[in-house]
N, C-alpha and C. Protein backbone atom coordinates (compact mmCIF):
# COMPACT_ATOMS: atom_id res chain seq x y z
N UNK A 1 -30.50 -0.79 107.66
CA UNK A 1 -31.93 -0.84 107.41
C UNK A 1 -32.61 -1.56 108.56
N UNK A 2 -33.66 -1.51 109.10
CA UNK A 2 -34.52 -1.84 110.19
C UNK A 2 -35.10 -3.34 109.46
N UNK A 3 -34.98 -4.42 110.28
CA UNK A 3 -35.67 -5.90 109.67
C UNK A 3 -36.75 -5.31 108.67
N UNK A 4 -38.01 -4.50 108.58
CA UNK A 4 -38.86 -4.84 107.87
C UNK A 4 -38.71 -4.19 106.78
N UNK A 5 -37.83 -3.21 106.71
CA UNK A 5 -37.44 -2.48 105.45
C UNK A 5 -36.92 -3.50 104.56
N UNK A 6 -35.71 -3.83 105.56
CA UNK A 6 -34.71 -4.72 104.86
C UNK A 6 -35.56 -6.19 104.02
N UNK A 7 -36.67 -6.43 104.81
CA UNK A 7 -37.34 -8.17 104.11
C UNK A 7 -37.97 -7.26 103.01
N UNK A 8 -38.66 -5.99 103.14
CA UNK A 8 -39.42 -5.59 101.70
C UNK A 8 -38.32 -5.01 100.53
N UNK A 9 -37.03 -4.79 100.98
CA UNK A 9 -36.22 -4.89 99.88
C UNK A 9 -36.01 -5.70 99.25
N UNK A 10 -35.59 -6.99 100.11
CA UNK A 10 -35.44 -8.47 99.25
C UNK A 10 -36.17 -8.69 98.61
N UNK A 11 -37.29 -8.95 99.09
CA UNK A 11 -38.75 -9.31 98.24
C UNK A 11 -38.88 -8.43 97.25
N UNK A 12 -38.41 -7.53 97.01
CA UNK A 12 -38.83 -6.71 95.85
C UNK A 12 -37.66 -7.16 94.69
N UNK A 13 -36.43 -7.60 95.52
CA UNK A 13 -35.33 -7.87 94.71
C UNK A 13 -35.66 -8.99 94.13
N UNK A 14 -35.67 -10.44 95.06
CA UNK A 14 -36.42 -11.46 94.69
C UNK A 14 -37.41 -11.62 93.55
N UNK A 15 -38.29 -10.79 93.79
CA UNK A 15 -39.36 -10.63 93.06
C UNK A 15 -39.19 -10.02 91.35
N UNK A 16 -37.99 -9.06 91.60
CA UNK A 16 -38.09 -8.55 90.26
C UNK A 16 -36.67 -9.53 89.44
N UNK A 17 -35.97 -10.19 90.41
CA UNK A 17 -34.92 -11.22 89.80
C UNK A 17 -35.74 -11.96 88.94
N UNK A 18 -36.44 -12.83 89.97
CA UNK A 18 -37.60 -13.98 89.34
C UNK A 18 -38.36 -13.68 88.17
N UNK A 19 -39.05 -12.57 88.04
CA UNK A 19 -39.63 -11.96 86.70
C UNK A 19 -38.54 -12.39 85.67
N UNK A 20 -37.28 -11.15 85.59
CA UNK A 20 -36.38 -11.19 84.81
C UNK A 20 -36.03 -12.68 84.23
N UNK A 21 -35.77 -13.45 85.09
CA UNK A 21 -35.44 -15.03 84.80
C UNK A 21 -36.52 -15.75 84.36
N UNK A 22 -37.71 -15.33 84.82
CA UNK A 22 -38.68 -15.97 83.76
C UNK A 22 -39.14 -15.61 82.60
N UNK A 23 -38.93 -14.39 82.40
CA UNK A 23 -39.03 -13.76 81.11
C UNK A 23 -38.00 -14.21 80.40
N UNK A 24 -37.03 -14.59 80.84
CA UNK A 24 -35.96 -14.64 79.56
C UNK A 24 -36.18 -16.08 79.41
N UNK A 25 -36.70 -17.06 80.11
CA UNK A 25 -36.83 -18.16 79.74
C UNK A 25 -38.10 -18.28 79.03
N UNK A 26 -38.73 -17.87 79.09
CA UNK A 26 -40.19 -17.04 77.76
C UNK A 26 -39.61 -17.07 76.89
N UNK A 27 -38.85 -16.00 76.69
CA UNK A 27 -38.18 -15.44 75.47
C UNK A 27 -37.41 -16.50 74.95
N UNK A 28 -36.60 -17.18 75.40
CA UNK A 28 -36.11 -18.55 74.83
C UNK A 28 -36.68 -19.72 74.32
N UNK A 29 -38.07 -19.53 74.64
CA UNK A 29 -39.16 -20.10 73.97
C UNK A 29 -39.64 -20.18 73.17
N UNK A 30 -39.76 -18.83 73.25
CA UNK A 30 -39.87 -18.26 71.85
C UNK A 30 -38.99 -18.11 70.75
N UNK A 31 -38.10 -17.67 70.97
CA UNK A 31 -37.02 -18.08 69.69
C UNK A 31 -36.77 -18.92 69.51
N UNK A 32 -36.52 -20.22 70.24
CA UNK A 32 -36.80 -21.70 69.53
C UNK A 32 -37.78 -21.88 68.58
N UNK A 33 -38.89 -21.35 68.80
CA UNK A 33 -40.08 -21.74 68.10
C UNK A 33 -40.07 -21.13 67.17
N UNK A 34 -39.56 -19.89 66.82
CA UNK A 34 -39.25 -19.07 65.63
C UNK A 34 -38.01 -19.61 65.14
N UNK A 35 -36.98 -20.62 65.38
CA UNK A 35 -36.29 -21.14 64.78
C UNK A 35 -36.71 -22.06 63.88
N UNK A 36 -37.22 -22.80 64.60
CA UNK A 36 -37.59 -24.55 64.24
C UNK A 36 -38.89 -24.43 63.67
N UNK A 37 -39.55 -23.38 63.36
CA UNK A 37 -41.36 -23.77 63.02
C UNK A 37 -41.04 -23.09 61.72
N UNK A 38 -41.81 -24.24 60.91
CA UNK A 38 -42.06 -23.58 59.36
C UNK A 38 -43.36 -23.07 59.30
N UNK A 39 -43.80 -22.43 60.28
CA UNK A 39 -45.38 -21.61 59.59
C UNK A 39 -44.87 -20.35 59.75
N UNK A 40 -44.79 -19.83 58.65
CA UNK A 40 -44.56 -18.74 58.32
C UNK A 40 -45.48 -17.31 59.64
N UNK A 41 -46.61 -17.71 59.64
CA UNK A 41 -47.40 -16.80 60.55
C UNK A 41 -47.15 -16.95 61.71
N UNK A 42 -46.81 -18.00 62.39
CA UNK A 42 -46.85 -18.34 63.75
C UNK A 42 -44.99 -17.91 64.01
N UNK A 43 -43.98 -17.72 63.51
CA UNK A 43 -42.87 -17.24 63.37
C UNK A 43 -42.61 -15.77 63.75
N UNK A 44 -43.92 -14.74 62.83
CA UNK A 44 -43.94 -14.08 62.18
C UNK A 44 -44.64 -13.22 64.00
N UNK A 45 -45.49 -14.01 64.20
CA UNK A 45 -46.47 -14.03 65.47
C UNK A 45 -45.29 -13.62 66.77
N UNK A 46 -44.06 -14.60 66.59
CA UNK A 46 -42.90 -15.44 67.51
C UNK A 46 -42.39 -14.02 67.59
N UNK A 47 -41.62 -13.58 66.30
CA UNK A 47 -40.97 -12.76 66.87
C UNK A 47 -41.79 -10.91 66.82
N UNK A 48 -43.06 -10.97 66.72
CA UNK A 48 -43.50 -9.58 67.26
C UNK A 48 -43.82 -9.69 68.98
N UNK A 49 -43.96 -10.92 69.10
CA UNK A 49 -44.27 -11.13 70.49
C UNK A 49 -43.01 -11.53 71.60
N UNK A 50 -41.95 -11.38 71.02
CA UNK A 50 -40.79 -11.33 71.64
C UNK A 50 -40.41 -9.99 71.32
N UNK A 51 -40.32 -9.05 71.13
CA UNK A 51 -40.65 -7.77 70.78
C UNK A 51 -41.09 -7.06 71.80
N UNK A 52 -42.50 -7.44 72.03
CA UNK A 52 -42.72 -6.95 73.17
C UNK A 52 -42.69 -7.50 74.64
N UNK A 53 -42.16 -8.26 74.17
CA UNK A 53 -42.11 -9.17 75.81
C UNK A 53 -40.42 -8.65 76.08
N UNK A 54 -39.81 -8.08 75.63
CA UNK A 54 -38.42 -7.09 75.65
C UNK A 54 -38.55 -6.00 76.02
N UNK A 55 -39.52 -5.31 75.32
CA UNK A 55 -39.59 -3.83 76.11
C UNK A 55 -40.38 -3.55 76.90
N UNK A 56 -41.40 -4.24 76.85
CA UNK A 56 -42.45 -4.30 78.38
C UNK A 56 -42.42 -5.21 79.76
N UNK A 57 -41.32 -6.16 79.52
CA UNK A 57 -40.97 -7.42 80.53
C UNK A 57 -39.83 -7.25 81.12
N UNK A 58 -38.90 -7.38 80.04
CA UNK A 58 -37.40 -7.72 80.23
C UNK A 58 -36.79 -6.53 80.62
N UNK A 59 -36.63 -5.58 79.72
CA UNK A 59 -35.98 -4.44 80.17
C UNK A 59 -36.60 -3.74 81.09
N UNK A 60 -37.73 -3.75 81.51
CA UNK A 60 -37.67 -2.42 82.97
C UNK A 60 -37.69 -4.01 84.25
N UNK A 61 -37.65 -5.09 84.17
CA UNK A 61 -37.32 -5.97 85.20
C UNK A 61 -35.87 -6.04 85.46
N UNK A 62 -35.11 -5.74 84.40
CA UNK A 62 -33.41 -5.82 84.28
C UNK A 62 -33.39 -4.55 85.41
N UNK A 63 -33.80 -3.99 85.04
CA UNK A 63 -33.43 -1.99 85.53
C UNK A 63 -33.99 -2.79 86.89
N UNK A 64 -34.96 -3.16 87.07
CA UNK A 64 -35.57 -3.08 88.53
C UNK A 64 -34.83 -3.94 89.37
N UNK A 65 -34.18 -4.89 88.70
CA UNK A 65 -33.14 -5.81 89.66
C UNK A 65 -32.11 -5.16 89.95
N UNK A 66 -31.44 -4.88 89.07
CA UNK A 66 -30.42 -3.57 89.09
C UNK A 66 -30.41 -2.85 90.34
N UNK A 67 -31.59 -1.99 90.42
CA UNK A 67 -31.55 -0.98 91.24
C UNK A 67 -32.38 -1.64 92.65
N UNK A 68 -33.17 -2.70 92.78
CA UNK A 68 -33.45 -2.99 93.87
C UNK A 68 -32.22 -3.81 94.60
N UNK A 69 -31.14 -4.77 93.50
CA UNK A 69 -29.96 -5.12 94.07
C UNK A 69 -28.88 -4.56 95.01
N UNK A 70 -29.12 -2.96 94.40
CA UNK A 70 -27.90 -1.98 94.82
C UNK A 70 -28.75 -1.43 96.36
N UNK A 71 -30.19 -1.22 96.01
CA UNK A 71 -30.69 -1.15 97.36
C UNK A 71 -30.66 -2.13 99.11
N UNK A 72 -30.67 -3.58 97.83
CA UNK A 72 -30.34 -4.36 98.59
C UNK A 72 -29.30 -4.51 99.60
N UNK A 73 -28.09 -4.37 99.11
CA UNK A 73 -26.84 -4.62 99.60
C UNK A 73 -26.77 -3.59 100.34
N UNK A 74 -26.95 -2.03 100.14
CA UNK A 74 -26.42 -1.52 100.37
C UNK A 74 -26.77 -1.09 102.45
N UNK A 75 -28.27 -1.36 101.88
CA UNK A 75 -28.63 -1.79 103.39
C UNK A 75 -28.78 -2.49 104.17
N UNK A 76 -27.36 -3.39 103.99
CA UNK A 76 -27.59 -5.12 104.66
C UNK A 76 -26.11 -4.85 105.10
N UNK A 77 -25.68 -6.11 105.80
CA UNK A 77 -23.90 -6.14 106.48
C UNK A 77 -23.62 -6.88 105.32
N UNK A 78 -23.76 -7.09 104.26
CA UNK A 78 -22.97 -7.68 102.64
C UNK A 78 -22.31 -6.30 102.33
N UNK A 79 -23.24 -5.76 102.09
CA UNK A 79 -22.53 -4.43 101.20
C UNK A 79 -22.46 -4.29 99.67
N UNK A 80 -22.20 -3.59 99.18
CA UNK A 80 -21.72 -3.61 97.81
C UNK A 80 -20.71 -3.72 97.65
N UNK A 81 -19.67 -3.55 98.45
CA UNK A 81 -18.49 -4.36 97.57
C UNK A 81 -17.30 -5.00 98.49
N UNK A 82 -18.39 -5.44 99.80
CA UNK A 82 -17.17 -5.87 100.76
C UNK A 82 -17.06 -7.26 100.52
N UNK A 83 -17.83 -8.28 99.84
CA UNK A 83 -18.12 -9.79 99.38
C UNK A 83 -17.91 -9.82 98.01
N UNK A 84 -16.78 -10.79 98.05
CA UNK A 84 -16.59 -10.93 95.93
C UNK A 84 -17.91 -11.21 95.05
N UNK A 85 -18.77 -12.20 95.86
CA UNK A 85 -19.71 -12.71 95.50
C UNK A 85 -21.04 -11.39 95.15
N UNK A 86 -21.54 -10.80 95.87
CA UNK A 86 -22.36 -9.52 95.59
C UNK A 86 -21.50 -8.43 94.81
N UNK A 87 -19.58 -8.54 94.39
CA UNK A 87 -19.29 -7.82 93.45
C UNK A 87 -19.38 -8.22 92.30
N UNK A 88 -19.19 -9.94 92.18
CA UNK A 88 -19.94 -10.49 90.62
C UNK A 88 -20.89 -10.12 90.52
N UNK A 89 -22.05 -10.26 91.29
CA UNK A 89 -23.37 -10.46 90.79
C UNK A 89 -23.43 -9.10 90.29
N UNK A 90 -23.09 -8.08 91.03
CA UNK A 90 -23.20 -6.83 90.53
C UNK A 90 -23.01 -6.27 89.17
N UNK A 91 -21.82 -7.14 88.89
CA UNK A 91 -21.13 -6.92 87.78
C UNK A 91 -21.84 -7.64 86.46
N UNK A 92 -22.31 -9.21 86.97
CA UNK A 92 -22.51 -9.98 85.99
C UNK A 92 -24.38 -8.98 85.45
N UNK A 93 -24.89 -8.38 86.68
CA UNK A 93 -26.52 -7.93 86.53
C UNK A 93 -26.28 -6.51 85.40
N UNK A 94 -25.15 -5.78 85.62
CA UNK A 94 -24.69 -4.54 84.79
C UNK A 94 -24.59 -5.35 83.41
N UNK A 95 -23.48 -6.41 83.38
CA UNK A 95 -23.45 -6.35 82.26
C UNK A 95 -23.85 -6.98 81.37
N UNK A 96 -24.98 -7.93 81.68
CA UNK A 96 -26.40 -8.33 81.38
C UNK A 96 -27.60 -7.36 80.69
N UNK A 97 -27.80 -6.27 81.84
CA UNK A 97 -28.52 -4.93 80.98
C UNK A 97 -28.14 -4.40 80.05
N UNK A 98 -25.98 -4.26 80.14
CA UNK A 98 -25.92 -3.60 78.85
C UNK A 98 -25.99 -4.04 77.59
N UNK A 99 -25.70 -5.42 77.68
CA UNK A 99 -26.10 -6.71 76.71
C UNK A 99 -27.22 -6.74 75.80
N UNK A 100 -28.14 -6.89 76.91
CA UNK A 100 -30.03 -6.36 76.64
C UNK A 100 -29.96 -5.53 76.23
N UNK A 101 -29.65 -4.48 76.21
CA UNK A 101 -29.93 -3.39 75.42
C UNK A 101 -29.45 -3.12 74.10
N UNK A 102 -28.13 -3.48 74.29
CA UNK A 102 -27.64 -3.57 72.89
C UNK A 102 -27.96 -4.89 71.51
N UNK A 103 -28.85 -5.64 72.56
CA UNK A 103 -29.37 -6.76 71.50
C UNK A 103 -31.04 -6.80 71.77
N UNK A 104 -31.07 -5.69 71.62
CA UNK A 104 -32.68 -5.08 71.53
C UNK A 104 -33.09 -4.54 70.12
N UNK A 105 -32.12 -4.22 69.39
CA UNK A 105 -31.67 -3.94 67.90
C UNK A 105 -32.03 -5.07 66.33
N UNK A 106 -31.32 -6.33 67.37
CA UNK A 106 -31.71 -7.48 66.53
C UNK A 106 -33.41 -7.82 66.52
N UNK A 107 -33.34 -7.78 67.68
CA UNK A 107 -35.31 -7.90 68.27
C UNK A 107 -35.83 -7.18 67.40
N UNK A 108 -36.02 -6.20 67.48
CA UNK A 108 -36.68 -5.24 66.42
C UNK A 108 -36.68 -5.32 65.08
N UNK A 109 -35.38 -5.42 65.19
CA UNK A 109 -35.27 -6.11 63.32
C UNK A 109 -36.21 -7.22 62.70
N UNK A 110 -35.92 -8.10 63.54
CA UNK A 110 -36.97 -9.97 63.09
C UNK A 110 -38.69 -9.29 63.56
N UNK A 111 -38.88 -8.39 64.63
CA UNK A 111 -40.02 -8.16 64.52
C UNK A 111 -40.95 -7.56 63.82
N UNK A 112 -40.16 -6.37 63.23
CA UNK A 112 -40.34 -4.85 62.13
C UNK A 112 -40.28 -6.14 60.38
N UNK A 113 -39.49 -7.42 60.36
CA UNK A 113 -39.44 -8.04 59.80
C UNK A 113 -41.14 -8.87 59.27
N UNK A 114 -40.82 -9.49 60.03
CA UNK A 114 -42.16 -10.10 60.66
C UNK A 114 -43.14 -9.49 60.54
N UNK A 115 -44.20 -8.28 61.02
CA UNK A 115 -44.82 -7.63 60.44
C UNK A 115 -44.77 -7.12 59.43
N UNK A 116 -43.71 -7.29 58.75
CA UNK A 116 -44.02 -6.87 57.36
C UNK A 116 -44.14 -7.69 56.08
N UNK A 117 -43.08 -8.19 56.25
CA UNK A 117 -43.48 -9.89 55.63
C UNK A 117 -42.56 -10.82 55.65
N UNK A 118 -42.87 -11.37 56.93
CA UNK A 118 -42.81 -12.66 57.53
C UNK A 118 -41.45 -13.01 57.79
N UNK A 119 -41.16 -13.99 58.42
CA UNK A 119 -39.83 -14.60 58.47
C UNK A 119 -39.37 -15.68 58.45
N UNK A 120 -39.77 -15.89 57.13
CA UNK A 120 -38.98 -17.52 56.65
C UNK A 120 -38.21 -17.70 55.73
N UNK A 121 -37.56 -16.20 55.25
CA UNK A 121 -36.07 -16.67 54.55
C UNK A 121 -34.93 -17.05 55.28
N UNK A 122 -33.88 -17.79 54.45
CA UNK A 122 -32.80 -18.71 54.88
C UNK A 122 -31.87 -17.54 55.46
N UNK A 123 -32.07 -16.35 54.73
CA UNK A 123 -30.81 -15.21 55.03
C UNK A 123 -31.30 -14.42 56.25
N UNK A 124 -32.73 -15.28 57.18
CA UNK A 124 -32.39 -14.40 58.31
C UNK A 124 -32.30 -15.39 59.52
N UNK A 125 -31.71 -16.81 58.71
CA UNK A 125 -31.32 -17.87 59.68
C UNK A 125 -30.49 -17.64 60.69
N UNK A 126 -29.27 -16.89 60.44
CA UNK A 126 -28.42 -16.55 61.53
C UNK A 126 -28.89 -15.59 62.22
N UNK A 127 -29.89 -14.53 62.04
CA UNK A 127 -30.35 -13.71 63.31
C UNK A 127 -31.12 -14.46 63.73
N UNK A 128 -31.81 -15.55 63.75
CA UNK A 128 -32.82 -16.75 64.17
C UNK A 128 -31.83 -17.35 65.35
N UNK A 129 -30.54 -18.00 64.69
CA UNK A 129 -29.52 -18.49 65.94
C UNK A 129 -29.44 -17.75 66.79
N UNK A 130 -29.10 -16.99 66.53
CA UNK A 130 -28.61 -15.34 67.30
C UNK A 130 -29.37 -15.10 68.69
N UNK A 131 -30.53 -15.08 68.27
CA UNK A 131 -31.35 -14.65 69.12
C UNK A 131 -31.91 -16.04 69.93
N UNK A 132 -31.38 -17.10 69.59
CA UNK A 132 -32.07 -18.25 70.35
C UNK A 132 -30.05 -18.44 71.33
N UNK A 133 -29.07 -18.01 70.95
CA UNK A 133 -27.85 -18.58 71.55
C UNK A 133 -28.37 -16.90 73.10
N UNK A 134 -28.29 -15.90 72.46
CA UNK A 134 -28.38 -15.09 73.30
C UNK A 134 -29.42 -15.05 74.30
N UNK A 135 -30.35 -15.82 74.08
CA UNK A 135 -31.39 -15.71 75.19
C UNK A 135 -31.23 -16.80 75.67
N UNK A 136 -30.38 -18.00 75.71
CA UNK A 136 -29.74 -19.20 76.37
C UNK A 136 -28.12 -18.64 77.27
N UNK A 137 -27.73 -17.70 76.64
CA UNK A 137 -26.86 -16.92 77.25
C UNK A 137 -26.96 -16.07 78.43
N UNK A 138 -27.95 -15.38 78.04
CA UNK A 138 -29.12 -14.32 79.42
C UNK A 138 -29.51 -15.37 80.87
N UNK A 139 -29.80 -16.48 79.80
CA UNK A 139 -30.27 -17.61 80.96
C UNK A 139 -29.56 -18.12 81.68
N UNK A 140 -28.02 -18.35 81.04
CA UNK A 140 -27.41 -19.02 81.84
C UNK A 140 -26.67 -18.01 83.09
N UNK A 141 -26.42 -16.67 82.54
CA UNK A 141 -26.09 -15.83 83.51
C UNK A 141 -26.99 -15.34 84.54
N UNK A 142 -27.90 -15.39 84.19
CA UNK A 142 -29.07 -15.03 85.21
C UNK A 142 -29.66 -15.98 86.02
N UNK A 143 -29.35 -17.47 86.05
CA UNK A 143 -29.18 -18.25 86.86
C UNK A 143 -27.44 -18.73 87.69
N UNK A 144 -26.69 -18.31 87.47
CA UNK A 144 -25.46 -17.88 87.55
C UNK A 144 -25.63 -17.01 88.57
N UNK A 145 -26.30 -15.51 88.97
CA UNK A 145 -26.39 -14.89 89.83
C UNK A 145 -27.34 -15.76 90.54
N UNK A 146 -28.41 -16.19 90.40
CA UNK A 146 -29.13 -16.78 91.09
C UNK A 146 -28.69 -17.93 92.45
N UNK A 147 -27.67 -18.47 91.73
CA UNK A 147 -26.47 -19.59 92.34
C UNK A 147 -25.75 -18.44 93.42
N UNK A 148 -25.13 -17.53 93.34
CA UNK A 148 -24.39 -16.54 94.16
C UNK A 148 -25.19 -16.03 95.14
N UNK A 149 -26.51 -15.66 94.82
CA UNK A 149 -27.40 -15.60 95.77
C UNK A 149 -27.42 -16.52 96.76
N UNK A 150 -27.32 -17.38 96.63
CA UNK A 150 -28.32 -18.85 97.51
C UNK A 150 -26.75 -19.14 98.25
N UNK A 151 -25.95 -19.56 97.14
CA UNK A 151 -24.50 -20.08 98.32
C UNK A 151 -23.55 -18.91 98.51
N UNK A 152 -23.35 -17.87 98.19
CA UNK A 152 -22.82 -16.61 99.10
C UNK A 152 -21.67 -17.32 98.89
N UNK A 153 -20.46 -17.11 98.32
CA UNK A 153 -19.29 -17.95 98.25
C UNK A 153 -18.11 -17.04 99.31
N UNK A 154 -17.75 -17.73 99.91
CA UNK A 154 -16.86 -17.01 101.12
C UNK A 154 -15.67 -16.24 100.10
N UNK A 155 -15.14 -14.73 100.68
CA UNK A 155 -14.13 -14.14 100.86
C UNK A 155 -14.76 -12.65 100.20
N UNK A 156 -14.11 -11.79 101.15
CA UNK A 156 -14.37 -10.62 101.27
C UNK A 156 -13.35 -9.93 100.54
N UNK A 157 -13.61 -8.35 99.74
CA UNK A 157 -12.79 -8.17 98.94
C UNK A 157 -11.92 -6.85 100.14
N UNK A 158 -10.40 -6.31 98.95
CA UNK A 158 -9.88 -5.64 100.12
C UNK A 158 -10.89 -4.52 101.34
N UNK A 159 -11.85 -4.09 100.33
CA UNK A 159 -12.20 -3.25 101.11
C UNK A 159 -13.12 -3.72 102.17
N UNK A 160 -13.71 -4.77 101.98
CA UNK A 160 -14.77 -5.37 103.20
C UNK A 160 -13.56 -5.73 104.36
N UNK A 161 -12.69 -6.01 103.98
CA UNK A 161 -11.27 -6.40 104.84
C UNK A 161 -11.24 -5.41 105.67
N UNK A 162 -10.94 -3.67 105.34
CA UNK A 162 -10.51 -2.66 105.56
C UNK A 162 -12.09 -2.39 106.37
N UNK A 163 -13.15 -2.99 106.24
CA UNK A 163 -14.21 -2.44 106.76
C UNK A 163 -14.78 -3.32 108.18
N UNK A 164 -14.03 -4.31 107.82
CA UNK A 164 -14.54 -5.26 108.96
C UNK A 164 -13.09 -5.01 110.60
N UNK A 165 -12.36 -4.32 109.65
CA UNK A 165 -10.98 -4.56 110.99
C UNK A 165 -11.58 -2.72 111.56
N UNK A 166 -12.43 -1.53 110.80
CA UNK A 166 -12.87 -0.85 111.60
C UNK A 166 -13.93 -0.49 112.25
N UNK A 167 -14.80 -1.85 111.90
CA UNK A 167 -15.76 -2.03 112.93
C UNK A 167 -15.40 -2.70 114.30
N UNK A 168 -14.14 -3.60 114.11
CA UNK A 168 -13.82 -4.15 115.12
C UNK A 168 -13.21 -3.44 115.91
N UNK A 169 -12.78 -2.02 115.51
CA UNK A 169 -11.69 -2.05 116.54
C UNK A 169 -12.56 -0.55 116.66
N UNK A 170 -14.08 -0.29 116.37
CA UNK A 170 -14.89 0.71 117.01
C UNK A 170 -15.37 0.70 118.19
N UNK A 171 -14.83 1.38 119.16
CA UNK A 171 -15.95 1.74 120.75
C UNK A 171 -16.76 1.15 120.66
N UNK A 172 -17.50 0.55 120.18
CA UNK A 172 -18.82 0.24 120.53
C UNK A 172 -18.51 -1.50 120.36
N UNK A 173 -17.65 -1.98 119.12
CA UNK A 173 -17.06 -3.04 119.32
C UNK A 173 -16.60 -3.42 120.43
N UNK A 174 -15.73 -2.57 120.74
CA UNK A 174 -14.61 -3.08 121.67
C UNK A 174 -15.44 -3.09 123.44
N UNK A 175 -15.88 -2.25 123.26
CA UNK A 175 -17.34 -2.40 124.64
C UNK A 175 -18.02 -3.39 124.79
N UNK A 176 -18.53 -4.46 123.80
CA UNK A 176 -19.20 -5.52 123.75
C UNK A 176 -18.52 -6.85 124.21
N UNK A 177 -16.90 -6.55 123.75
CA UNK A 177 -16.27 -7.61 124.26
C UNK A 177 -15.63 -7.57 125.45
């Protein structure tokens, strides 16, 4: 990629990481507060508005990190899968979305709940935990990549191995030295 491509990829990556991580720390806000608050309305409020702060925030920022990540790498000397470190993150950002998605189910439930009437029985205490352990979970992995970002942890996997000994030993390498 040419420098200015390459800085408006980051920034877009950057940009849609940061969303994602602040949204889920929103969202963890919110389900605390729908844990711990006995007003029935303001609960009720908690989880329609985590509801949509899931399907209008979280999930197309997940997708957009996702796919600006893979853009990322792919046009940089990291790569996608020549650094262990950009193959976690890769891995940990996949399986984060599929996570999200599959606990988009519970969301709906406490919200479809909630609008209908309310949520302050004891028997929907454990989807109350649920949804406050999992969005402390989201958080901690999504600052987890965040960490991989910033310190890049040394060692290259076999194939960055296999990719770096045939750049070295390319004409154009071997001309320079």
């Amino acid at each position: 990629m040419v420098p200015r491509l390459r800085k408006a990829a980051l920034t877009a990556h950057v940009m849609c990481s940061v969303g994602w991580l602040g949204s889920v720390a929103v969202f963890l806000a919110l389900a605390i507060t729908g844990l711990t608050s006995r007003d029935g309305e303001l609960a009720g409020a908690v989880y329609i508005a985590m509801e949509v702060t899931t399907w209008s925030v979280i999930v197309p920022l997940s997708f957009a990190t996702l796919l600006t990540g893979v853009v990322q790498s792919l046009g940089t000397p990291w790569g996608l899968l020549r650094h262990y470190w950009v193959v976690v993150k890769l891995a940990l950002t996949v399986a984060a979305t599929v996570l999200l998605l599959v606990h988009t189910q519970p969301i709906s439930y406490a919200a479809d709940l909630a609008a209908g009437t309310g949520v302050t029985g004891a028997e929907l205490h454990g989807l109350k935990v649920q949804l406050v352990a999992d969005a402390a979970a989201a958080l901690l992995v999504l600052l987890t990549t965040t960490a991989l970002s910033v310190f890049k942890p040394q060692g290259r996997t076999r194939y960055g191995w296999r990719k770096q000994r045939e750049q070295d030993r390319s004409p154009a390498a071997t001309s320079a030295a």
